[in-house]
PDB file of N, CA and C in Angstrom:
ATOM      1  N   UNK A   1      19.757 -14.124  29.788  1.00  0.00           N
ATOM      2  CA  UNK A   1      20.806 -13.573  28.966  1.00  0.00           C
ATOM      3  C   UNK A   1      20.353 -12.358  28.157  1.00  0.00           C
ATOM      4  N   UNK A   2      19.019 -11.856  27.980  1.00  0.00           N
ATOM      5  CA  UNK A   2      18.988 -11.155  27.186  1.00  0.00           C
ATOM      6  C   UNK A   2      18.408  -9.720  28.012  1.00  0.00           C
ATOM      7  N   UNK A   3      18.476  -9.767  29.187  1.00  0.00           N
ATOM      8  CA  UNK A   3      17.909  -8.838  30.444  1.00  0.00           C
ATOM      9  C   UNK A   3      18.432  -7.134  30.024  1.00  0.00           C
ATOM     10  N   UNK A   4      19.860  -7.259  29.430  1.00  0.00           N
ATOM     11  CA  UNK A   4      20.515  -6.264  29.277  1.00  0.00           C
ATOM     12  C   UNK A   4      19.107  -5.426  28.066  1.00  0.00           C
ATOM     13  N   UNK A   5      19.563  -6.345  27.212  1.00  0.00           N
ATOM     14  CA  UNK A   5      18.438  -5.878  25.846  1.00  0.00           C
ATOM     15  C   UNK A   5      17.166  -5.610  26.388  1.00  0.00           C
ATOM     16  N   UNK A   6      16.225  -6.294  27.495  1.00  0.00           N
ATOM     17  CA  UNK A   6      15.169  -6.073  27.597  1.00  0.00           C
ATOM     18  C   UNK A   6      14.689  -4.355  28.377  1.00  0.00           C
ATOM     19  N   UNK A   7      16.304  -4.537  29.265  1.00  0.00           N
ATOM     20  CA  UNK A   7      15.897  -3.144  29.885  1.00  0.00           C
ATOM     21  C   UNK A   7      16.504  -2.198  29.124  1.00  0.00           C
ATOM     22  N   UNK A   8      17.202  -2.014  28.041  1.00  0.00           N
ATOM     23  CA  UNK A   8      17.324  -1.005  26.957  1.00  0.00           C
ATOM     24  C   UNK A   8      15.671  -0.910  25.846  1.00  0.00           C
ATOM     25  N   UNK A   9      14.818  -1.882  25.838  1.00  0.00           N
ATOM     26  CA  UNK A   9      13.737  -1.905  25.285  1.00  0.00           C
ATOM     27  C   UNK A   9      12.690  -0.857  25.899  1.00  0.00           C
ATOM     28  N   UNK A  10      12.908  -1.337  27.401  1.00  0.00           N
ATOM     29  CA  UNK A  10      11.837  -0.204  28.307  1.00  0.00           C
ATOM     30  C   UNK A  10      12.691   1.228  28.652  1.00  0.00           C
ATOM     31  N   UNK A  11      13.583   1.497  28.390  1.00  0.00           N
ATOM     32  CA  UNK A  11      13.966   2.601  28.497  1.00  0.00           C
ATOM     33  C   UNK A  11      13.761   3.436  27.320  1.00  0.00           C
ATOM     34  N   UNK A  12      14.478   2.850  26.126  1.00  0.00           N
ATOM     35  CA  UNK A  12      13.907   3.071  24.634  1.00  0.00           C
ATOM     36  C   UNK A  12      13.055   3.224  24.152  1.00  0.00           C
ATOM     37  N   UNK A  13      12.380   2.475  24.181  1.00  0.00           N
ATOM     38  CA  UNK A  13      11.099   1.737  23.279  1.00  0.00           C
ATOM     39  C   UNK A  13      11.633   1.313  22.076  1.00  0.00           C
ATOM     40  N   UNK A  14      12.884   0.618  21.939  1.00  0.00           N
ATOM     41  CA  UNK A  14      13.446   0.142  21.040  1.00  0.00           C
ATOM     42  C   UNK A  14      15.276  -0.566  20.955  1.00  0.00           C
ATOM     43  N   UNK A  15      15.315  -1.360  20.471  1.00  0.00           N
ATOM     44  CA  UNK A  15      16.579  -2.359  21.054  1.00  0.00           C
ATOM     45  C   UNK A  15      16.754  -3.076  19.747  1.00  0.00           C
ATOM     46  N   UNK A  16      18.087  -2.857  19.257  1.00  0.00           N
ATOM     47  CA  UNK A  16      19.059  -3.196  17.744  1.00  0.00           C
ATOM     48  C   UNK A  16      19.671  -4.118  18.189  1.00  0.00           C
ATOM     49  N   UNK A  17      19.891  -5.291  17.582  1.00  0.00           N
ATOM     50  CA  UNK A  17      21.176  -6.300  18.104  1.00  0.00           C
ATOM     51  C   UNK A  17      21.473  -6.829  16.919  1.00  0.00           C
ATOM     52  N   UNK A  18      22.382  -7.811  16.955  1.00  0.00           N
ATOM     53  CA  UNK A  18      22.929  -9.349  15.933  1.00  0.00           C
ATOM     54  C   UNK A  18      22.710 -10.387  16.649  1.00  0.00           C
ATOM     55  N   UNK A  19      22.088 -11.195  15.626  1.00  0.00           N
ATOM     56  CA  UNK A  19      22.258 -12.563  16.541  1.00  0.00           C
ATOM     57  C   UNK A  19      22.987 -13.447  15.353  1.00  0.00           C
ATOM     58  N   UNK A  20      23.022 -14.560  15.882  1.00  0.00           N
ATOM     59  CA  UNK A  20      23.590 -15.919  15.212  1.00  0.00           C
ATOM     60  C   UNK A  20      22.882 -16.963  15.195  1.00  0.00           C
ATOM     61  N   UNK A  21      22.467 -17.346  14.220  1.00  0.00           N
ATOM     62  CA  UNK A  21      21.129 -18.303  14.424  1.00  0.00           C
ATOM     63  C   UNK A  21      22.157 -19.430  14.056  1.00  0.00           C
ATOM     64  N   UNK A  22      21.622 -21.109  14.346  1.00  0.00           N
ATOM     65  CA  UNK A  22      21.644 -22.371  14.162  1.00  0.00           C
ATOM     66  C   UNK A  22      20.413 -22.728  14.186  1.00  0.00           C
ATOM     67  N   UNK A  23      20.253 -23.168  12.927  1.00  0.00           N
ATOM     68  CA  UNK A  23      18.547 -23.631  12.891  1.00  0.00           C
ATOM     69  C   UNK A  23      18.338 -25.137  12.903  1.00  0.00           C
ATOM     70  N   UNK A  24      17.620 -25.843  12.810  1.00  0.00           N
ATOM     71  CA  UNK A  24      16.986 -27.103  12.608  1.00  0.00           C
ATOM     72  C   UNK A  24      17.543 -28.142  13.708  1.00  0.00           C
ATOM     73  N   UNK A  25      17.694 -27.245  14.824  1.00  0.00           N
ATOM     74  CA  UNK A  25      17.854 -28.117  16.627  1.00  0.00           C
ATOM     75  C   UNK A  25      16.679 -28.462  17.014  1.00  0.00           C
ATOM     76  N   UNK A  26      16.846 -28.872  18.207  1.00  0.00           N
ATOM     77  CA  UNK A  26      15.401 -29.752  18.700  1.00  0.00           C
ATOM     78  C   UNK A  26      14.888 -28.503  19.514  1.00  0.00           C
ATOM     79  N   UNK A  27      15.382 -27.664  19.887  1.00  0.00           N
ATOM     80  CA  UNK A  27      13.854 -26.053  20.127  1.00  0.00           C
ATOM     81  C   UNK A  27      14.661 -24.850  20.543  1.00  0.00           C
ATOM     82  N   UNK A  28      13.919 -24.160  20.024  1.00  0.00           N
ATOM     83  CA  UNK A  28      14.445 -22.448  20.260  1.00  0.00           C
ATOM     84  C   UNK A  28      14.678 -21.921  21.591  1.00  0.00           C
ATOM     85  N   UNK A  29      15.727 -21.362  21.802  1.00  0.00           N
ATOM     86  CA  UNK A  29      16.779 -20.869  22.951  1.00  0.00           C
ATOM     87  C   UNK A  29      18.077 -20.370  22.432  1.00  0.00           C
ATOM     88  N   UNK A  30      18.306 -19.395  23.745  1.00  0.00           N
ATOM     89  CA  UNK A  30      19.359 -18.614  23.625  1.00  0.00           C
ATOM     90  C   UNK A  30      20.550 -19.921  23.964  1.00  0.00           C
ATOM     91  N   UNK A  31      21.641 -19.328  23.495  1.00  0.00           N
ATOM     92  CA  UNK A  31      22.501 -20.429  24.119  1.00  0.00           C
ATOM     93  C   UNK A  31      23.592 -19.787  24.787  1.00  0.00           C
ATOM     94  N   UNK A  32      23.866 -18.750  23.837  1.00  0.00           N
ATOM     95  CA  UNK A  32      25.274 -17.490  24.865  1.00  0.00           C
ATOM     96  C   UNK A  32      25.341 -16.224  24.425  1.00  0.00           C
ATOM     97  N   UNK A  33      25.675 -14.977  24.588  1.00  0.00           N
ATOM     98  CA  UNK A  33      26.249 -14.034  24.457  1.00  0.00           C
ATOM     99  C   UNK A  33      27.892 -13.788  23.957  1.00  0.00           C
ATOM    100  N   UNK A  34      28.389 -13.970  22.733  1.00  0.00           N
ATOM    101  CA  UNK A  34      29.719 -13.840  22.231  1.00  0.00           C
ATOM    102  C   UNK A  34      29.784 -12.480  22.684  1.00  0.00           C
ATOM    103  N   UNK A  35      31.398 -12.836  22.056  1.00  0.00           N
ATOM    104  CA  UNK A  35      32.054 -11.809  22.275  1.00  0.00           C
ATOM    105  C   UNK A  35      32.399 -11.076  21.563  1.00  0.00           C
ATOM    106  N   UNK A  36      31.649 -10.847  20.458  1.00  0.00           N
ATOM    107  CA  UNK A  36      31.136  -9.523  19.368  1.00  0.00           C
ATOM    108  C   UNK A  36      30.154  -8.812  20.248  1.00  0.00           C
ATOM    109  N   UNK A  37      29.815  -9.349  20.975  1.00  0.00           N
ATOM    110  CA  UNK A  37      27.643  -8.833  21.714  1.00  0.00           C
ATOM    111  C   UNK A  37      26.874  -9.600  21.124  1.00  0.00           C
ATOM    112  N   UNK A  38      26.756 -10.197  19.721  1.00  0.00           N
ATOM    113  CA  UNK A  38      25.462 -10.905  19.293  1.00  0.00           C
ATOM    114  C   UNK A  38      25.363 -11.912  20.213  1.00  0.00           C
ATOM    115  N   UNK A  39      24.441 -12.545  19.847  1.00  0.00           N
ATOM    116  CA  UNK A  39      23.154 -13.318  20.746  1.00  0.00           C
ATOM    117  C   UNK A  39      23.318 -14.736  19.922  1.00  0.00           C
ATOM    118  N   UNK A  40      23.740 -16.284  20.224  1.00  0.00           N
ATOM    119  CA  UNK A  40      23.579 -17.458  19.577  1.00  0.00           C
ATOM    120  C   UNK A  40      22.538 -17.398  20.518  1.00  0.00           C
ATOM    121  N   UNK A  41      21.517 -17.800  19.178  1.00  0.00           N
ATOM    122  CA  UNK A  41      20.470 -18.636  19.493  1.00  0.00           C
ATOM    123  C   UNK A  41      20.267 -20.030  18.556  1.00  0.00           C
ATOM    124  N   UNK A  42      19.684 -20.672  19.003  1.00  0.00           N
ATOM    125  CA  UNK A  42      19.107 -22.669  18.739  1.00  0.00           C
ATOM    126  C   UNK A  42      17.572 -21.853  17.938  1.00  0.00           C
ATOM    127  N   UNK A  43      17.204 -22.678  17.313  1.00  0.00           N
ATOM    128  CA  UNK A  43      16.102 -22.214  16.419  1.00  0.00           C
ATOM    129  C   UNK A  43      15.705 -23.750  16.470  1.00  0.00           C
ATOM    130  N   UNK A  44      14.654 -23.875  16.186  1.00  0.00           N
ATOM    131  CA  UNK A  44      13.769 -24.955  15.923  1.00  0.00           C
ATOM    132  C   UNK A  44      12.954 -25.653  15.147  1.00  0.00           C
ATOM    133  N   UNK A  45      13.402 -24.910  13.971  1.00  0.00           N
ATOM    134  CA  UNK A  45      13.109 -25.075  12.855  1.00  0.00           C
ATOM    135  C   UNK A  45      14.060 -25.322  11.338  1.00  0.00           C
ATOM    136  N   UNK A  46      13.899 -25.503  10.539  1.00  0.00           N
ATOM    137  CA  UNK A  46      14.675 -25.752   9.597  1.00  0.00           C
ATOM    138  C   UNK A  46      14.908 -24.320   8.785  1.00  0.00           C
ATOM    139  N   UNK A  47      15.874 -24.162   8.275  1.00  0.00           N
ATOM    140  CA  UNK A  47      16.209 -22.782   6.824  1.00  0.00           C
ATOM    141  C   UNK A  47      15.498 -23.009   5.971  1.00  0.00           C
ATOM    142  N   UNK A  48      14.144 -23.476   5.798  1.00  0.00           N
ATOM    143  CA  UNK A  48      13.688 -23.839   4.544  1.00  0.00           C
ATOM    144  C   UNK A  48      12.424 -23.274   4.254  1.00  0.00           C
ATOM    145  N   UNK A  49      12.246 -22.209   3.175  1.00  0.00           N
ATOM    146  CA  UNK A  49      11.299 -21.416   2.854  1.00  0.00           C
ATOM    147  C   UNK A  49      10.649 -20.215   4.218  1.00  0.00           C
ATOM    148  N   UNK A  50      11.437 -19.729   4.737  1.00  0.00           N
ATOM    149  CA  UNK A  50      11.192 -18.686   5.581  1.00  0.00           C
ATOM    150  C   UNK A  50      11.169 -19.411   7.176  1.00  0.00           C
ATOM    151  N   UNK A  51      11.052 -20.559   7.271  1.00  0.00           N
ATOM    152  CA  UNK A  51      10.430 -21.227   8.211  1.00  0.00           C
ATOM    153  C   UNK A  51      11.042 -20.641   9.799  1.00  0.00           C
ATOM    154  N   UNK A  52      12.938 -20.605  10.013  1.00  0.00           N
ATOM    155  CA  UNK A  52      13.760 -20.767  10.719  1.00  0.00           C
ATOM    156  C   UNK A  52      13.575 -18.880  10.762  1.00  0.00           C
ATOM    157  N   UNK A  53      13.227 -18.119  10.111  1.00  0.00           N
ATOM    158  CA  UNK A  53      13.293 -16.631  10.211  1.00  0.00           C
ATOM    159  C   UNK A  53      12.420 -16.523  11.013  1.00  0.00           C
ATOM    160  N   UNK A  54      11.099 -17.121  10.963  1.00  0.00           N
ATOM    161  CA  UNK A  54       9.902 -16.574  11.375  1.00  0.00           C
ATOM    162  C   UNK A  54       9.822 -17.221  12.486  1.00  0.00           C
ATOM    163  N   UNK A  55      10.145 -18.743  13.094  1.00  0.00           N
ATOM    164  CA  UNK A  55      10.108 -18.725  14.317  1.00  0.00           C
ATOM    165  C   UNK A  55      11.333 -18.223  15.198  1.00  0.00           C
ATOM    166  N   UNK A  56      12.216 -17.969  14.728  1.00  0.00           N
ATOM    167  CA  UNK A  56      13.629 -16.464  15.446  1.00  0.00           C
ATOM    168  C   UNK A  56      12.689 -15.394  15.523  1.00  0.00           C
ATOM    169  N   UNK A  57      11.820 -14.616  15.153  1.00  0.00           N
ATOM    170  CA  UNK A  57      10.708 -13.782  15.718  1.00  0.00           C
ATOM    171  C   UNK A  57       9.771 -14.124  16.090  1.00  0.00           C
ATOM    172  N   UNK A  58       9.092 -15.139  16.169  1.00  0.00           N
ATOM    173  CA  UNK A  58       8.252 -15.736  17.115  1.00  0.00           C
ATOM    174  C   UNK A  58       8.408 -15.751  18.442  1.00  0.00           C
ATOM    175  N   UNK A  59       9.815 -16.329  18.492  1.00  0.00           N
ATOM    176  CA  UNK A  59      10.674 -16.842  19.819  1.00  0.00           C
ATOM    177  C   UNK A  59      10.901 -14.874  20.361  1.00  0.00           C
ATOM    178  N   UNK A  60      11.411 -14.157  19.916  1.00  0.00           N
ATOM    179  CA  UNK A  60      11.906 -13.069  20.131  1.00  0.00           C
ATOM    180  C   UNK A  60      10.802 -11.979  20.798  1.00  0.00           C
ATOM    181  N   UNK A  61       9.634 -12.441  20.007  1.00  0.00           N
ATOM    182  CA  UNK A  61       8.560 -11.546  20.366  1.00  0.00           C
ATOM    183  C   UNK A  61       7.965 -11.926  21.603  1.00  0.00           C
ATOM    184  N   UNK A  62       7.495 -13.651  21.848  1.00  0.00           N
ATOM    185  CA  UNK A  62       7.616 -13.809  22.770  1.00  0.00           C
ATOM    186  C   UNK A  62       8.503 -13.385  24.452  1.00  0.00           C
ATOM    187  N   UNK A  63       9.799 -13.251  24.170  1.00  0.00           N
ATOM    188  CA  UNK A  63      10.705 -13.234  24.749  1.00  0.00           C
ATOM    189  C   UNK A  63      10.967 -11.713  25.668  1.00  0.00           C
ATOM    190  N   UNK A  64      10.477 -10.986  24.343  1.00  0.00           N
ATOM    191  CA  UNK A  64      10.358  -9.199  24.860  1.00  0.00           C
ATOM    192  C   UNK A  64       9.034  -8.821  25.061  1.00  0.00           C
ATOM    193  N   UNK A  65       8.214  -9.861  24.931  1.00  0.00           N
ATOM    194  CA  UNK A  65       6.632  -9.319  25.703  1.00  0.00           C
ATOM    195  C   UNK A  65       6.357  -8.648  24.308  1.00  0.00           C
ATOM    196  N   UNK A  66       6.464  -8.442  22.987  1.00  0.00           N
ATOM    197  CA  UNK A  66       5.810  -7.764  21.888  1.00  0.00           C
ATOM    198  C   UNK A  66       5.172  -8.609  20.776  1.00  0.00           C
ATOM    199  N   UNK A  67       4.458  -7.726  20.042  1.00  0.00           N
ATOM    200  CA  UNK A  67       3.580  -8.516  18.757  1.00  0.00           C
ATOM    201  C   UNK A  67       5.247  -8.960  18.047  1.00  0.00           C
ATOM    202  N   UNK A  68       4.920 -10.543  16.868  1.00  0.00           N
ATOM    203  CA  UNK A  68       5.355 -10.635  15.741  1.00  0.00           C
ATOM    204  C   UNK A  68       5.795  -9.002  15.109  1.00  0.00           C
ATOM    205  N   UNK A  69       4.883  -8.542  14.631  1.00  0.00           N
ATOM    206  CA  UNK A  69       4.967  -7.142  13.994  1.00  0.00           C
ATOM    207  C   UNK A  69       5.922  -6.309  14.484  1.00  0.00           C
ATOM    208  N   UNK A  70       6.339  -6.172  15.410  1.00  0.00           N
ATOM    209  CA  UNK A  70       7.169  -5.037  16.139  1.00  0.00           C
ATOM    210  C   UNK A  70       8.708  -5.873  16.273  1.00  0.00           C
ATOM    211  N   UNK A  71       8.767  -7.032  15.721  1.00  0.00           N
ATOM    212  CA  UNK A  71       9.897  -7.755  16.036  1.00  0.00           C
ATOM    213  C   UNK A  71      10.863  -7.903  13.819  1.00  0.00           C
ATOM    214  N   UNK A  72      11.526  -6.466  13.621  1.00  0.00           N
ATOM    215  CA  UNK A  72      12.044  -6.064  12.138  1.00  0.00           C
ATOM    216  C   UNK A  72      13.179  -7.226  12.516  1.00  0.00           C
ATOM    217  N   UNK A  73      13.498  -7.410  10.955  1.00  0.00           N
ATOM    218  CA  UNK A  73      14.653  -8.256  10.551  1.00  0.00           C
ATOM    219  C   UNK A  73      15.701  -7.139   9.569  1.00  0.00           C
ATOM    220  N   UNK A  74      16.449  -6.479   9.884  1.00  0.00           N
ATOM    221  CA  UNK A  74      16.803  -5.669   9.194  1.00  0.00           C
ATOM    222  C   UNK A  74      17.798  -5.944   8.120  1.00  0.00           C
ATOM    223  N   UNK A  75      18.647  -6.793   8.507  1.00  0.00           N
ATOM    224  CA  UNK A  75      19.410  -7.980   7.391  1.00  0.00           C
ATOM    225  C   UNK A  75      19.813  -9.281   7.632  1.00  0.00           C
ATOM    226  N   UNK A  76      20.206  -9.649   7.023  1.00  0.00           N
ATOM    227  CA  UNK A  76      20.724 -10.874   6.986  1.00  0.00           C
ATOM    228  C   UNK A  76      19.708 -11.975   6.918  1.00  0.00           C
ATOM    229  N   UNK A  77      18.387 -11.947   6.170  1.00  0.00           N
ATOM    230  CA  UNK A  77      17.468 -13.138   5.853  1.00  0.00           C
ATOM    231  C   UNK A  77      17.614 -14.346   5.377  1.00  0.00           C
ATOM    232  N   UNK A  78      19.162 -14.091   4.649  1.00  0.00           N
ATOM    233  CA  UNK A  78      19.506 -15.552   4.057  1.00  0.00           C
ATOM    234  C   UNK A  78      20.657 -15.755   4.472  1.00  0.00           C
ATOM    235  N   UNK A  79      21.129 -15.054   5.938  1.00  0.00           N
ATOM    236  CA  UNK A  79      22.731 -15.583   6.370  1.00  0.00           C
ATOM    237  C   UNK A  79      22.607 -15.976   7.644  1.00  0.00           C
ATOM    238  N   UNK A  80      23.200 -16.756   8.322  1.00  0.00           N
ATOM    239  CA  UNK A  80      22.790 -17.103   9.649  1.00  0.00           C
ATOM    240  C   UNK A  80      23.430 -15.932  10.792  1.00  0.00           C
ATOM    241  N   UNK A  81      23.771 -14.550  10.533  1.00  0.00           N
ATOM    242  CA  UNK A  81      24.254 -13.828  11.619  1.00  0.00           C
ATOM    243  C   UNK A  81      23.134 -12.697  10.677  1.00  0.00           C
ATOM    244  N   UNK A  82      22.304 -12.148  11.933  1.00  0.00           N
ATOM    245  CA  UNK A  82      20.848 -11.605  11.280  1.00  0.00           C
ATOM    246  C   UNK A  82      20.978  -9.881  12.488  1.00  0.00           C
ATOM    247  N   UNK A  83      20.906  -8.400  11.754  1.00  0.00           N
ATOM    248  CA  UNK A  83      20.227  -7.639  12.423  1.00  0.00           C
ATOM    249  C   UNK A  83      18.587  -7.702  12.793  1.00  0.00           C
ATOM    250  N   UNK A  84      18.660  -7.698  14.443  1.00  0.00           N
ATOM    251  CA  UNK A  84      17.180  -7.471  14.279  1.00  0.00           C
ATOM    252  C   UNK A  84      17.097  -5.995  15.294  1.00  0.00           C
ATOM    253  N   UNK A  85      15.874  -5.554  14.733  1.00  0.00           N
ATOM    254  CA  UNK A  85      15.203  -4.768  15.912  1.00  0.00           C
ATOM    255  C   UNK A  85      13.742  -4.915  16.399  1.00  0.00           C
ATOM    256  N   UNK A  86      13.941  -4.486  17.751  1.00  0.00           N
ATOM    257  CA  UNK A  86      12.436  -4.482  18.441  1.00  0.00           C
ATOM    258  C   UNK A  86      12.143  -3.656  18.919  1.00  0.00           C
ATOM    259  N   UNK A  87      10.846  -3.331  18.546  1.00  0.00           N
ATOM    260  CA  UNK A  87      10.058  -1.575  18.987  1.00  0.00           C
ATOM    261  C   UNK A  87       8.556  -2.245  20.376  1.00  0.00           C
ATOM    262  N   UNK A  88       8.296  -1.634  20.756  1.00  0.00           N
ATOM    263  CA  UNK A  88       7.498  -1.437  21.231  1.00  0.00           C
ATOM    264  C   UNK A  88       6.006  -0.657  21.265  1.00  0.00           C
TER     265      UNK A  88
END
């Protein structure tokens, strides 16, 4: 699901989205593509003290082949519909 984003990453060297997080499921995954464009994803962790942010870039960095570091949170840290970007 996220193929579109990955090949705007290698063309770019950089890829803006929204996602929609649900946190504290039993493990991190995409689940669909709405129909705004953001991205629901399952998180695997709980909202509690950064925990559910940082593995949504864990999972993400993984996901696009990049460091933690290159994976920005640009808003939404304390709302569950989050800008992120990823550089390369």
């Amino acid at each position: 699901m996220l193929e579109t984003h990955r090949k705007e990453l290698a063309a770019k060297n950089t890829v803006q989205f929204y996602v929609r997080v649900r946190s504290g499921m039993s493990k991190t995954e995409v689940q669909s593509i709405m129909d705004d464009g953001s991205i629901k994803i399952h998180v695997g962790a709980k909202a509690i003290m950064g925990k559910a942010n940082a593995e949504l870039k864990r999972y993400l960095a993984e996901e696009f082949g990049v460091s933690k570091e290159n994976v920005k949170m640009l808003s939404g840290a304390s709302n569950r519909v989050k800008l992120m970007r990823i550089v390369t």
